[in-house]
PDB file of N, CA and C in Angstrom:
ATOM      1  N   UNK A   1     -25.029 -65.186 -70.734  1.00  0.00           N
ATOM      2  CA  UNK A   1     -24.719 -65.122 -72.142  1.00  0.00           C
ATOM      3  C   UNK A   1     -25.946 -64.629 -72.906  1.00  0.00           C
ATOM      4  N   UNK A   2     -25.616 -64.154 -73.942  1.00  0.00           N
ATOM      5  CA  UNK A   2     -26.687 -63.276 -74.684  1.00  0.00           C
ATOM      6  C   UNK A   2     -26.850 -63.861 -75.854  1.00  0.00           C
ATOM      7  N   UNK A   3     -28.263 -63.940 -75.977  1.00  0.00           N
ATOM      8  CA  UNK A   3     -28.447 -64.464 -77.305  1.00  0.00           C
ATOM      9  C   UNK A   3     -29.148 -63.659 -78.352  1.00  0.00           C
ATOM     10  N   UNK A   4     -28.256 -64.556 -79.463  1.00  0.00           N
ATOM     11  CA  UNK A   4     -27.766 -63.260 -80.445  1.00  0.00           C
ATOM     12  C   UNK A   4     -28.679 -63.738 -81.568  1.00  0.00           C
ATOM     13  N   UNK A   5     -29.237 -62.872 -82.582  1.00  0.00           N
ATOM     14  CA  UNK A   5     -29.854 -63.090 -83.710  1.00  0.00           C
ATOM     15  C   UNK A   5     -28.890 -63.648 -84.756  1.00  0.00           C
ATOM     16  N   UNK A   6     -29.012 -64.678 -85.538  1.00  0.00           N
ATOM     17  CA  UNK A   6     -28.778 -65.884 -86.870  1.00  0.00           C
ATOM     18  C   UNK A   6     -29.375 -65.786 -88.045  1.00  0.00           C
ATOM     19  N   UNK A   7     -28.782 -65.406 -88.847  1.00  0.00           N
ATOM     20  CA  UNK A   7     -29.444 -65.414 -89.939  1.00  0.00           C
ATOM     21  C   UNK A   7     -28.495 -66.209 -91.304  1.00  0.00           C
ATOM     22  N   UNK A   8     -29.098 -66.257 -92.355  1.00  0.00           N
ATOM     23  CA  UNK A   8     -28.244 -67.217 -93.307  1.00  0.00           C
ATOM     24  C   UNK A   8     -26.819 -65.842 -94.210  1.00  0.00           C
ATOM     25  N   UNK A   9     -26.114 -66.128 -94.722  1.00  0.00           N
ATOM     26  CA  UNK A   9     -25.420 -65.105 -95.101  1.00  0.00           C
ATOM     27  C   UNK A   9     -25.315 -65.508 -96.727  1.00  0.00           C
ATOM     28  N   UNK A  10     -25.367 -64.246 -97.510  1.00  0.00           N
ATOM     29  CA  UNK A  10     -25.591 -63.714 -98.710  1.00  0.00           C
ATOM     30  C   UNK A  10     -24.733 -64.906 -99.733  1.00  0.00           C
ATOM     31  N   UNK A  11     -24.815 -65.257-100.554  1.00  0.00           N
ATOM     32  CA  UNK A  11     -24.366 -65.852-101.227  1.00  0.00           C
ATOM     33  C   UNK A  11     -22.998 -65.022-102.287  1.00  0.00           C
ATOM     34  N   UNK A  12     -22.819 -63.953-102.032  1.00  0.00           N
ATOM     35  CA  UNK A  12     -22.029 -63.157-103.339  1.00  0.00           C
ATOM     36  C   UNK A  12     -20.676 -62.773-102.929  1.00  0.00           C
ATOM     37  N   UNK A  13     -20.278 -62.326-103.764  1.00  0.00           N
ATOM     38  CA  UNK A  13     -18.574 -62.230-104.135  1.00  0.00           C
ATOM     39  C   UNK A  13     -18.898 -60.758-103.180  1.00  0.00           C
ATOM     40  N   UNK A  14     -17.768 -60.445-102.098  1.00  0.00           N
ATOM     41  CA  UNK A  14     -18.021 -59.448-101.095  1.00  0.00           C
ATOM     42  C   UNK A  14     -17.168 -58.053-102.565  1.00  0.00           C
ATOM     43  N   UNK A  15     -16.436 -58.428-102.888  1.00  0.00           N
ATOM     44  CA  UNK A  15     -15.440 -57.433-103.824  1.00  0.00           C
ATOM     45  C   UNK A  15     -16.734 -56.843-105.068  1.00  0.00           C
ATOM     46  N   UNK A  16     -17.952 -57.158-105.015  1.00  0.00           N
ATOM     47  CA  UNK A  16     -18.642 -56.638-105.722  1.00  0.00           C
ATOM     48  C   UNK A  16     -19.135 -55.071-105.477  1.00  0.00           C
ATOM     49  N   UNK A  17     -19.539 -55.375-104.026  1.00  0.00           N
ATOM     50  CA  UNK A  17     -20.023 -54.440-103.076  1.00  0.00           C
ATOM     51  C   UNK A  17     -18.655 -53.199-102.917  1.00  0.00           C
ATOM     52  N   UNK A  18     -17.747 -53.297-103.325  1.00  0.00           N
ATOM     53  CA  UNK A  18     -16.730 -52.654-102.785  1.00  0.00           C
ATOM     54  C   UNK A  18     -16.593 -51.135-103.506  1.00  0.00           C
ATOM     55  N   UNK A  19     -17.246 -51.005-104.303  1.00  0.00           N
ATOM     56  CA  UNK A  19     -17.586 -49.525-105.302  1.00  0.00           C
ATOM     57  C   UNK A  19     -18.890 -49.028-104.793  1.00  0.00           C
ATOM     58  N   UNK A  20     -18.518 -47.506-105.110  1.00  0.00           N
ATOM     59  CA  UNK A  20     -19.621 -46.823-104.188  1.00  0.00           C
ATOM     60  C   UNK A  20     -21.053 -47.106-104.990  1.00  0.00           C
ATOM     61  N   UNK A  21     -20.855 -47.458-106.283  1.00  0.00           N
ATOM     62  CA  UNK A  21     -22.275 -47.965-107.042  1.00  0.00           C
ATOM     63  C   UNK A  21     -22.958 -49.013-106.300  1.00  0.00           C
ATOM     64  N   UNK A  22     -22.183 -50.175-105.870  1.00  0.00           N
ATOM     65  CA  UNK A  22     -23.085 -51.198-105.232  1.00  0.00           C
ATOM     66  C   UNK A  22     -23.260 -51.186-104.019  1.00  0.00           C
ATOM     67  N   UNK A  23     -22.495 -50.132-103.429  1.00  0.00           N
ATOM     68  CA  UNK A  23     -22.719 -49.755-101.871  1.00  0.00           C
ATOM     69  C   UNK A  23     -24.366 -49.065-101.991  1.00  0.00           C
ATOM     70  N   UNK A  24     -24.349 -48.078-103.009  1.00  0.00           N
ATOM     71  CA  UNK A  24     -25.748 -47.131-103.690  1.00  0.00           C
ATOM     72  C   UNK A  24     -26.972 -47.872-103.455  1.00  0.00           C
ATOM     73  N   UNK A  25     -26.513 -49.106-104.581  1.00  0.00           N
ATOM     74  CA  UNK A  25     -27.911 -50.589-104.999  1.00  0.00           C
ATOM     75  C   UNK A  25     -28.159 -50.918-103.851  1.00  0.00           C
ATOM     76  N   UNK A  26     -27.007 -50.932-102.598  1.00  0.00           N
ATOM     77  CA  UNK A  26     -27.589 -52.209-101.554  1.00  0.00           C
ATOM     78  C   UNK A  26     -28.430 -51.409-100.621  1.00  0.00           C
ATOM     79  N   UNK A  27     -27.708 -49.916-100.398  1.00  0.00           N
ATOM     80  CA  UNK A  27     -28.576 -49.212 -99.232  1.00  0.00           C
ATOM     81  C   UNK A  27     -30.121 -48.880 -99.620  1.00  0.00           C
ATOM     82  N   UNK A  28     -30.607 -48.888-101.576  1.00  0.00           N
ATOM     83  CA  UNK A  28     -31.703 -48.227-101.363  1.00  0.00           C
ATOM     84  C   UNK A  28     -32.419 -49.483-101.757  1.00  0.00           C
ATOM     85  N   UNK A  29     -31.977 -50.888-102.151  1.00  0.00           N
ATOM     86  CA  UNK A  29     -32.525 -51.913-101.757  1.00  0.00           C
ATOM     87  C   UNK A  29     -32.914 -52.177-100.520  1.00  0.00           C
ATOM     88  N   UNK A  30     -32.001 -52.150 -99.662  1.00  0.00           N
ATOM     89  CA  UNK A  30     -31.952 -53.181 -98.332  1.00  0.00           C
ATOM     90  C   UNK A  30     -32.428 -52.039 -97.313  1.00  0.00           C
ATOM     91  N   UNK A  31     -32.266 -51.197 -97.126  1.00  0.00           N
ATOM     92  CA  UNK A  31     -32.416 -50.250 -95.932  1.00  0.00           C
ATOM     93  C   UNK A  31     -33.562 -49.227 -96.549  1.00  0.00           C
ATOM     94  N   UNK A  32     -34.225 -49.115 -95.603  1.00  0.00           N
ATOM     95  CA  UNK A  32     -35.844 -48.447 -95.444  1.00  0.00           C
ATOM     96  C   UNK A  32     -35.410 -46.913 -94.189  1.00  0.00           C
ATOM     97  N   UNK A  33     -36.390 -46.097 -94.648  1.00  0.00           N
ATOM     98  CA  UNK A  33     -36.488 -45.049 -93.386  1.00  0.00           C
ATOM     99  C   UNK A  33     -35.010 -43.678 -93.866  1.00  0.00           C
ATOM    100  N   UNK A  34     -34.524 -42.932 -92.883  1.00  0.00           N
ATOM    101  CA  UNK A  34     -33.163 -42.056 -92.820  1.00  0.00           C
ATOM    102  C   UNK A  34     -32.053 -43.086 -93.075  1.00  0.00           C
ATOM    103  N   UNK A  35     -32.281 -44.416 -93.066  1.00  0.00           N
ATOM    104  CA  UNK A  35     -30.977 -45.429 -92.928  1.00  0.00           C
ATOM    105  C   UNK A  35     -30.526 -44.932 -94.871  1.00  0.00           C
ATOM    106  N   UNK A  36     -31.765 -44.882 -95.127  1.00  0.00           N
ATOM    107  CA  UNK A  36     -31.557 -44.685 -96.745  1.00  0.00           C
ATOM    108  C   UNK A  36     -30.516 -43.471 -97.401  1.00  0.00           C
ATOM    109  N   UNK A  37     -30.792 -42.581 -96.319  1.00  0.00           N
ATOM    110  CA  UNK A  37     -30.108 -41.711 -97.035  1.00  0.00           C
ATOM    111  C   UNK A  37     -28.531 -41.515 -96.223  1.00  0.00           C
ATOM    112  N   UNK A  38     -27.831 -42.497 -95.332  1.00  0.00           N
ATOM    113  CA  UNK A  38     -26.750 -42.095 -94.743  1.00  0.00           C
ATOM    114  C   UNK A  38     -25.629 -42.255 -95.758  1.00  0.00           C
ATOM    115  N   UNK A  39     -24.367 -41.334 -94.818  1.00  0.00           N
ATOM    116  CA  UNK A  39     -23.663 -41.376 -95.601  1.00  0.00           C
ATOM    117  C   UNK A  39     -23.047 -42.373 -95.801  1.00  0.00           C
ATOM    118  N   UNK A  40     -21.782 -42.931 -96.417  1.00  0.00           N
ATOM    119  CA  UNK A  40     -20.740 -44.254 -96.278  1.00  0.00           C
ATOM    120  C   UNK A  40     -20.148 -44.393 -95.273  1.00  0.00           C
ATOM    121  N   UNK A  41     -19.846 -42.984 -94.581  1.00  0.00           N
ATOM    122  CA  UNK A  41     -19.448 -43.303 -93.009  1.00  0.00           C
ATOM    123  C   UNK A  41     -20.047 -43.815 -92.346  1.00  0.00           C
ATOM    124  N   UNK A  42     -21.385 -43.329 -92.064  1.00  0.00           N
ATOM    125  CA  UNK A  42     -22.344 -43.792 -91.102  1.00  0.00           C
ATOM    126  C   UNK A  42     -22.689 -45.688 -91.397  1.00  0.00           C
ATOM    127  N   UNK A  43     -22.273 -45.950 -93.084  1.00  0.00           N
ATOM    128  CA  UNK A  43     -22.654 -46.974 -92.519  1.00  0.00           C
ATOM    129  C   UNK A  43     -21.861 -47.887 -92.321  1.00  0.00           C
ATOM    130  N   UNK A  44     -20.622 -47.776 -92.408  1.00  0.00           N
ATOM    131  CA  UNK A  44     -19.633 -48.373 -92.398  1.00  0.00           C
ATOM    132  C   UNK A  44     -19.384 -48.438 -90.403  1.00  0.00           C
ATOM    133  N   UNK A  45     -20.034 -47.471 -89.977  1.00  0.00           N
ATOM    134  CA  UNK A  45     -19.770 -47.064 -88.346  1.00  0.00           C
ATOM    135  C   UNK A  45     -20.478 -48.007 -87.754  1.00  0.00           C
ATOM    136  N   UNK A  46     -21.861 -47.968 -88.371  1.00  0.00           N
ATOM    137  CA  UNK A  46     -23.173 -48.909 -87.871  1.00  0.00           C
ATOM    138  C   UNK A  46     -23.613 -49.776 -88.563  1.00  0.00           C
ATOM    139  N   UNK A  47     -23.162 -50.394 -89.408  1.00  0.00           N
ATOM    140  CA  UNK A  47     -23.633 -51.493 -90.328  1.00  0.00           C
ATOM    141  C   UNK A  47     -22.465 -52.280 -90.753  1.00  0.00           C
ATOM    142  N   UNK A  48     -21.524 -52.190 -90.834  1.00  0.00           N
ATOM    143  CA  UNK A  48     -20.901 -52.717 -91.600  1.00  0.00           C
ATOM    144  C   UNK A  48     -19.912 -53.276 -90.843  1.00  0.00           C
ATOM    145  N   UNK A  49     -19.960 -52.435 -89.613  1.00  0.00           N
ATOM    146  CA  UNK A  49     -18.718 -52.923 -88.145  1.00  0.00           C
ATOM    147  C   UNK A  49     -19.171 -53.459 -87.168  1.00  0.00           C
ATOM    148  N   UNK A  50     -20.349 -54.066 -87.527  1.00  0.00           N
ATOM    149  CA  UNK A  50     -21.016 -54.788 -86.318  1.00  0.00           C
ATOM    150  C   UNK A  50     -19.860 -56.020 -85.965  1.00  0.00           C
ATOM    151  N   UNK A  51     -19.955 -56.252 -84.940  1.00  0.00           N
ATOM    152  CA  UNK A  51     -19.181 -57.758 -84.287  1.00  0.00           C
ATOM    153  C   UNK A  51     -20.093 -58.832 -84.714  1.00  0.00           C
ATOM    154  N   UNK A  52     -19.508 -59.765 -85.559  1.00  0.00           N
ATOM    155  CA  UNK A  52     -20.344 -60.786 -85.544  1.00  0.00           C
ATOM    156  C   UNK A  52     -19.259 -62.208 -85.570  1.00  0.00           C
ATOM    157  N   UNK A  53     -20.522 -63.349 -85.691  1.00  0.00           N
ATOM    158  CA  UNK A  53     -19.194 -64.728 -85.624  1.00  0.00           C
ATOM    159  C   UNK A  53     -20.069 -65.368 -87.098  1.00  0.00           C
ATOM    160  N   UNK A  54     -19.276 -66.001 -87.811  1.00  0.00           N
ATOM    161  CA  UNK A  54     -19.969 -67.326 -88.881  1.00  0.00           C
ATOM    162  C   UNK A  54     -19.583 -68.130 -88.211  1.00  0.00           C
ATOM    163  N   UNK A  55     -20.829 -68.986 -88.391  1.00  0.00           N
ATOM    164  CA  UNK A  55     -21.156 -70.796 -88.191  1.00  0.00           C
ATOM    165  C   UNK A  55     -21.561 -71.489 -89.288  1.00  0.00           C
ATOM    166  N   UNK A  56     -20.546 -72.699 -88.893  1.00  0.00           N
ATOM    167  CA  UNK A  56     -20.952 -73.206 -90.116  1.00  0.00           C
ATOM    168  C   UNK A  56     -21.410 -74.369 -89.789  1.00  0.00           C
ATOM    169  N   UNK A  57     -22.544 -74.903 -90.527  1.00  0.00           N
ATOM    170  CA  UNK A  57     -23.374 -76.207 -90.145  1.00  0.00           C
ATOM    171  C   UNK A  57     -23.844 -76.848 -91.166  1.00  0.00           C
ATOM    172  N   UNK A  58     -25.355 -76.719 -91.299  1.00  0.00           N
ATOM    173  CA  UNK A  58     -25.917 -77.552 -92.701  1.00  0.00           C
ATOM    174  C   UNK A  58     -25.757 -76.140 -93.599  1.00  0.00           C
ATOM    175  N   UNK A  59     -25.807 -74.670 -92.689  1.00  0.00           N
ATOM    176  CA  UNK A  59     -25.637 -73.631 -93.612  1.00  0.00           C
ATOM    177  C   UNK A  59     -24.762 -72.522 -93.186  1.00  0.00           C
ATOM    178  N   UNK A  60     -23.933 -72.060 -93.726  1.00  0.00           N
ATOM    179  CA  UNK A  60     -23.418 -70.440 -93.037  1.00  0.00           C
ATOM    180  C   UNK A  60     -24.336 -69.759 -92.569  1.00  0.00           C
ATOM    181  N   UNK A  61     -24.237 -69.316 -91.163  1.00  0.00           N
ATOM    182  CA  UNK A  61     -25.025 -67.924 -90.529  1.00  0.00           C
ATOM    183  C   UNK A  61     -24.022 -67.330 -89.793  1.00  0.00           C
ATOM    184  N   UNK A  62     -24.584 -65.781 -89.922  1.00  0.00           N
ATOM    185  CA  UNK A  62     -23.818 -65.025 -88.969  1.00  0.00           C
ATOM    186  C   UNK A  62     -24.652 -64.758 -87.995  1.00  0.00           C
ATOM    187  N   UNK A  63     -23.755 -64.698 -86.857  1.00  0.00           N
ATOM    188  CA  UNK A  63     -24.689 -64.476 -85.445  1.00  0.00           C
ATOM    189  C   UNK A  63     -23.985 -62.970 -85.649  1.00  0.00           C
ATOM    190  N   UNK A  64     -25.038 -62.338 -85.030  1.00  0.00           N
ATOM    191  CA  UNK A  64     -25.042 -60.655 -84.565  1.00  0.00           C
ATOM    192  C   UNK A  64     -25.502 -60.814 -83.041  1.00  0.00           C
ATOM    193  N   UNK A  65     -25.120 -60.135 -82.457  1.00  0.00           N
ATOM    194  CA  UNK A  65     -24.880 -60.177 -80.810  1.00  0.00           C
ATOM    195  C   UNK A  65     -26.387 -58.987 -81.160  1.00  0.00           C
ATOM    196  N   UNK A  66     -27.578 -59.456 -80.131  1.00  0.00           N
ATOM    197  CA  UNK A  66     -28.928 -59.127 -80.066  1.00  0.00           C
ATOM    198  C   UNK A  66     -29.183 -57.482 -79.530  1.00  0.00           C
ATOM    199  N   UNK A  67     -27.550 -57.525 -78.244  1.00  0.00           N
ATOM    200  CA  UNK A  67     -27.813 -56.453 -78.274  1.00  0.00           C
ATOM    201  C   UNK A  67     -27.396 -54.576 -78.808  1.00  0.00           C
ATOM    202  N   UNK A  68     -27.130 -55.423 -80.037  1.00  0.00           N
ATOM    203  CA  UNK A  68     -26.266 -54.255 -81.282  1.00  0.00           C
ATOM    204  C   UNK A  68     -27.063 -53.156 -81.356  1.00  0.00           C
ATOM    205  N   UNK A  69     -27.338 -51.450 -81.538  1.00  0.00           N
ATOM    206  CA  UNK A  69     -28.177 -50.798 -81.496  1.00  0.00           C
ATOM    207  C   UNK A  69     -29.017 -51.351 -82.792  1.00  0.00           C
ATOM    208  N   UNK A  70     -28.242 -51.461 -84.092  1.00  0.00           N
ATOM    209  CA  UNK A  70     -28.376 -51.659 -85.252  1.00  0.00           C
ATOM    210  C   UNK A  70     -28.378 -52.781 -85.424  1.00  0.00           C
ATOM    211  N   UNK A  71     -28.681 -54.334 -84.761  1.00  0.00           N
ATOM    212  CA  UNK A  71     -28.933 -55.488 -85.342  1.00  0.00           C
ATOM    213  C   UNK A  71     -30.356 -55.390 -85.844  1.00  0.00           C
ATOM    214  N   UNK A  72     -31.369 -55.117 -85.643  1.00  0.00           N
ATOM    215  CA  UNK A  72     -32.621 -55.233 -86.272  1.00  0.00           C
ATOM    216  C   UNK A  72     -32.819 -54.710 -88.012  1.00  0.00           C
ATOM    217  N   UNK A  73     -32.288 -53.672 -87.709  1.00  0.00           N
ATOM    218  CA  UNK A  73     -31.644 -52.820 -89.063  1.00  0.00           C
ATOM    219  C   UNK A  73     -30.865 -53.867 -90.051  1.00  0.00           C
ATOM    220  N   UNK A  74     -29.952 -53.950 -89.684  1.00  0.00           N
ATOM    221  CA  UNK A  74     -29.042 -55.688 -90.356  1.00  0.00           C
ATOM    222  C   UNK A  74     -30.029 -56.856 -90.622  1.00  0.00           C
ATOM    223  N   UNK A  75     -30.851 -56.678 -89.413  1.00  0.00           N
ATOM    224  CA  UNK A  75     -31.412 -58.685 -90.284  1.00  0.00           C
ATOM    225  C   UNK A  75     -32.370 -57.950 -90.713  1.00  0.00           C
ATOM    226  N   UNK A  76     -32.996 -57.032 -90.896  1.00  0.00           N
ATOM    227  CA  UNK A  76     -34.075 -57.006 -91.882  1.00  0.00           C
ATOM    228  C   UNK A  76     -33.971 -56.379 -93.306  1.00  0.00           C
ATOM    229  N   UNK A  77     -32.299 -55.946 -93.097  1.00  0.00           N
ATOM    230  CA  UNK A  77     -31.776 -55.809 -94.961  1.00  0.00           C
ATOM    231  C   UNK A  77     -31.403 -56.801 -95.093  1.00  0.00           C
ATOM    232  N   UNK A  78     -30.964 -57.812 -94.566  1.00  0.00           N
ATOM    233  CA  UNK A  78     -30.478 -59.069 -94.692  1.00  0.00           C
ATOM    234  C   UNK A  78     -31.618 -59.335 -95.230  1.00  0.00           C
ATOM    235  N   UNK A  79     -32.541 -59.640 -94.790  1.00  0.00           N
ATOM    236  CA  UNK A  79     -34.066 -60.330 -95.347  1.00  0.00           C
ATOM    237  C   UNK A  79     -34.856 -59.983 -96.378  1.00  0.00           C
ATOM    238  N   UNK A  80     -34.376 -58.283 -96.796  1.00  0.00           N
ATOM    239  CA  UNK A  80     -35.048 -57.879 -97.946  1.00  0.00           C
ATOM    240  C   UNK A  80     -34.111 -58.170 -98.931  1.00  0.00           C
ATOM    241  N   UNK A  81     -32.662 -58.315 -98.950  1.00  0.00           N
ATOM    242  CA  UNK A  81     -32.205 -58.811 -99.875  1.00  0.00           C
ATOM    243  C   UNK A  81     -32.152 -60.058-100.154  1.00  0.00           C
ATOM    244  N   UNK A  82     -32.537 -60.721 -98.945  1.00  0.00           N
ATOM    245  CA  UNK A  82     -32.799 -62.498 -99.794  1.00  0.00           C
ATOM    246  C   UNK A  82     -34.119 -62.400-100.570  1.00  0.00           C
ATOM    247  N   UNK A  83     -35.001 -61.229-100.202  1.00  0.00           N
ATOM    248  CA  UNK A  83     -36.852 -61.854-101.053  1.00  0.00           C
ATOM    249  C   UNK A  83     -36.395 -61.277-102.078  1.00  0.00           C
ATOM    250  N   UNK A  84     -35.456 -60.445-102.777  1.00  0.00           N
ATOM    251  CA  UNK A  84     -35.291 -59.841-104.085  1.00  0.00           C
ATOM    252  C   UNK A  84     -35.463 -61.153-105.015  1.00  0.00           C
ATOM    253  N   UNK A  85     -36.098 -61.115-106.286  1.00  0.00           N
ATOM    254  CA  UNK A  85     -35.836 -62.302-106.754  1.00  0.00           C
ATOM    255  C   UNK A  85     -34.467 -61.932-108.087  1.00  0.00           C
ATOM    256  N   UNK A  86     -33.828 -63.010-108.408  1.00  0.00           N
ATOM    257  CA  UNK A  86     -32.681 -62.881-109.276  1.00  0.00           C
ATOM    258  C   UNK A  86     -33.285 -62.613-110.931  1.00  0.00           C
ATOM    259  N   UNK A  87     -32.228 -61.617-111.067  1.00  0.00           N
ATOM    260  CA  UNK A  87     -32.685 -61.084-112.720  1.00  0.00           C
ATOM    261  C   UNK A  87     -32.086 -62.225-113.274  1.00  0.00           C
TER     262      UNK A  87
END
Protein backbone atom coordinates (compact mmCIF):
# COMPACT_ATOMS: atom_id res chain seq x y z
CA UNK A 1 0.00 0.00 0.00
CA UNK A 2 1.13 3.43 -0.85
CA UNK A 3 1.32 6.17 1.11
CA UNK A 4 -0.28 9.03 0.11
CA UNK A 5 0.25 12.78 0.96
CA UNK A 6 -2.66 14.62 3.62
CA UNK A 7 -3.22 17.75 3.72
CA UNK A 8 -6.09 19.95 5.43
CA UNK A 9 -8.81 21.03 2.76
CA UNK A 10 -9.81 24.68 1.90
CA UNK A 11 -12.43 26.03 3.82
CA UNK A 12 -14.71 27.70 0.79
CA UNK A 13 -17.85 27.39 -1.07
CA UNK A 14 -16.42 25.06 -4.21
CA UNK A 15 -19.32 27.05 -6.61
CA UNK A 16 -17.10 30.11 -6.15
CA UNK A 17 -14.27 28.71 -8.09
CA UNK A 18 -16.61 27.66 -10.83
CA UNK A 19 -16.14 30.95 -13.24
CA UNK A 20 -13.25 31.28 -15.29
CA UNK A 21 -12.36 34.57 -13.07
CA UNK A 22 -11.68 32.49 -9.97
CA UNK A 23 -10.27 29.64 -11.82
CA UNK A 24 -7.73 32.97 -13.15
CA UNK A 25 -7.19 34.16 -9.07
CA UNK A 26 -6.45 30.56 -8.03
CA UNK A 27 -3.91 29.49 -10.81
CA UNK A 28 -1.80 32.77 -10.53
CA UNK A 29 -2.12 32.59 -6.75
CA UNK A 30 -1.52 29.00 -6.11
CA UNK A 31 0.57 27.66 -9.00
CA UNK A 32 4.22 28.86 -9.70
CA UNK A 33 6.45 28.00 -12.94
CA UNK A 34 4.48 26.96 -16.86
CA UNK A 35 1.70 25.51 -14.34
CA UNK A 36 0.82 29.34 -14.43
CA UNK A 37 0.14 29.75 -17.66
CA UNK A 38 -1.96 26.38 -18.59
CA UNK A 39 -4.86 26.20 -20.13
CA UNK A 40 -8.40 25.11 -18.25
CA UNK A 41 -7.96 21.90 -19.91
CA UNK A 42 -4.75 21.11 -18.76
CA UNK A 43 -5.82 21.78 -15.50
CA UNK A 44 -8.77 20.27 -15.13
CA UNK A 45 -6.67 16.95 -16.78
CA UNK A 46 -3.92 17.33 -14.03
CA UNK A 47 -5.15 19.14 -11.18
CA UNK A 48 -8.37 19.03 -10.73
CA UNK A 49 -8.92 15.06 -11.59
CA UNK A 50 -6.60 13.82 -9.33
CA UNK A 51 -8.09 10.65 -7.32
CA UNK A 52 -8.31 11.53 -3.96
CA UNK A 53 -10.30 10.30 -0.58
CA UNK A 54 -11.58 12.94 2.47
CA UNK A 55 -11.09 11.96 6.04
CA UNK A 56 -12.64 13.08 8.47
CA UNK A 57 -11.24 13.31 12.06
CA UNK A 58 -10.38 16.24 14.40
CA UNK A 59 -10.05 17.84 10.71
CA UNK A 60 -11.00 17.24 6.95
CA UNK A 61 -7.96 16.12 4.79
CA UNK A 62 -7.68 14.93 1.50
CA UNK A 63 -5.33 12.17 0.86
CA UNK A 64 -3.74 12.37 -2.73
CA UNK A 65 -2.23 9.02 -3.65
CA UNK A 66 1.89 10.04 -3.47
CA UNK A 67 2.29 8.62 -6.54
CA UNK A 68 0.22 11.28 -8.76
CA UNK A 69 2.64 12.94 -11.41
CA UNK A 70 1.07 16.22 -10.12
CA UNK A 71 0.60 15.64 -6.32
CA UNK A 72 3.52 17.87 -5.31
CA UNK A 73 2.10 20.58 -7.58
CA UNK A 74 -1.41 20.17 -5.54
CA UNK A 75 -0.02 20.28 -1.98
CA UNK A 76 2.07 23.07 -2.56
CA UNK A 77 -0.93 25.30 -4.06
CA UNK A 78 -2.74 23.85 -1.42
CA UNK A 79 -0.16 25.45 0.96
CA UNK A 80 0.23 28.71 -0.76
CA UNK A 81 -3.29 29.22 -0.55
CA UNK A 82 -3.62 28.53 3.11
CA UNK A 83 -0.42 31.28 3.90
CA UNK A 84 -2.55 33.91 1.85
CA UNK A 85 -3.76 35.97 4.64
CA UNK A 86 -7.71 36.98 4.49
CA UNK A 87 -8.69 40.51 3.18
Amino acid sequence: MAVGLSFPILSIDPCHYCDARGLAWTQMLALTGAARRWEPRRLRLRIFSAAGRIVRGRRIRLRIAARWPWASQITASIARLHALEPI
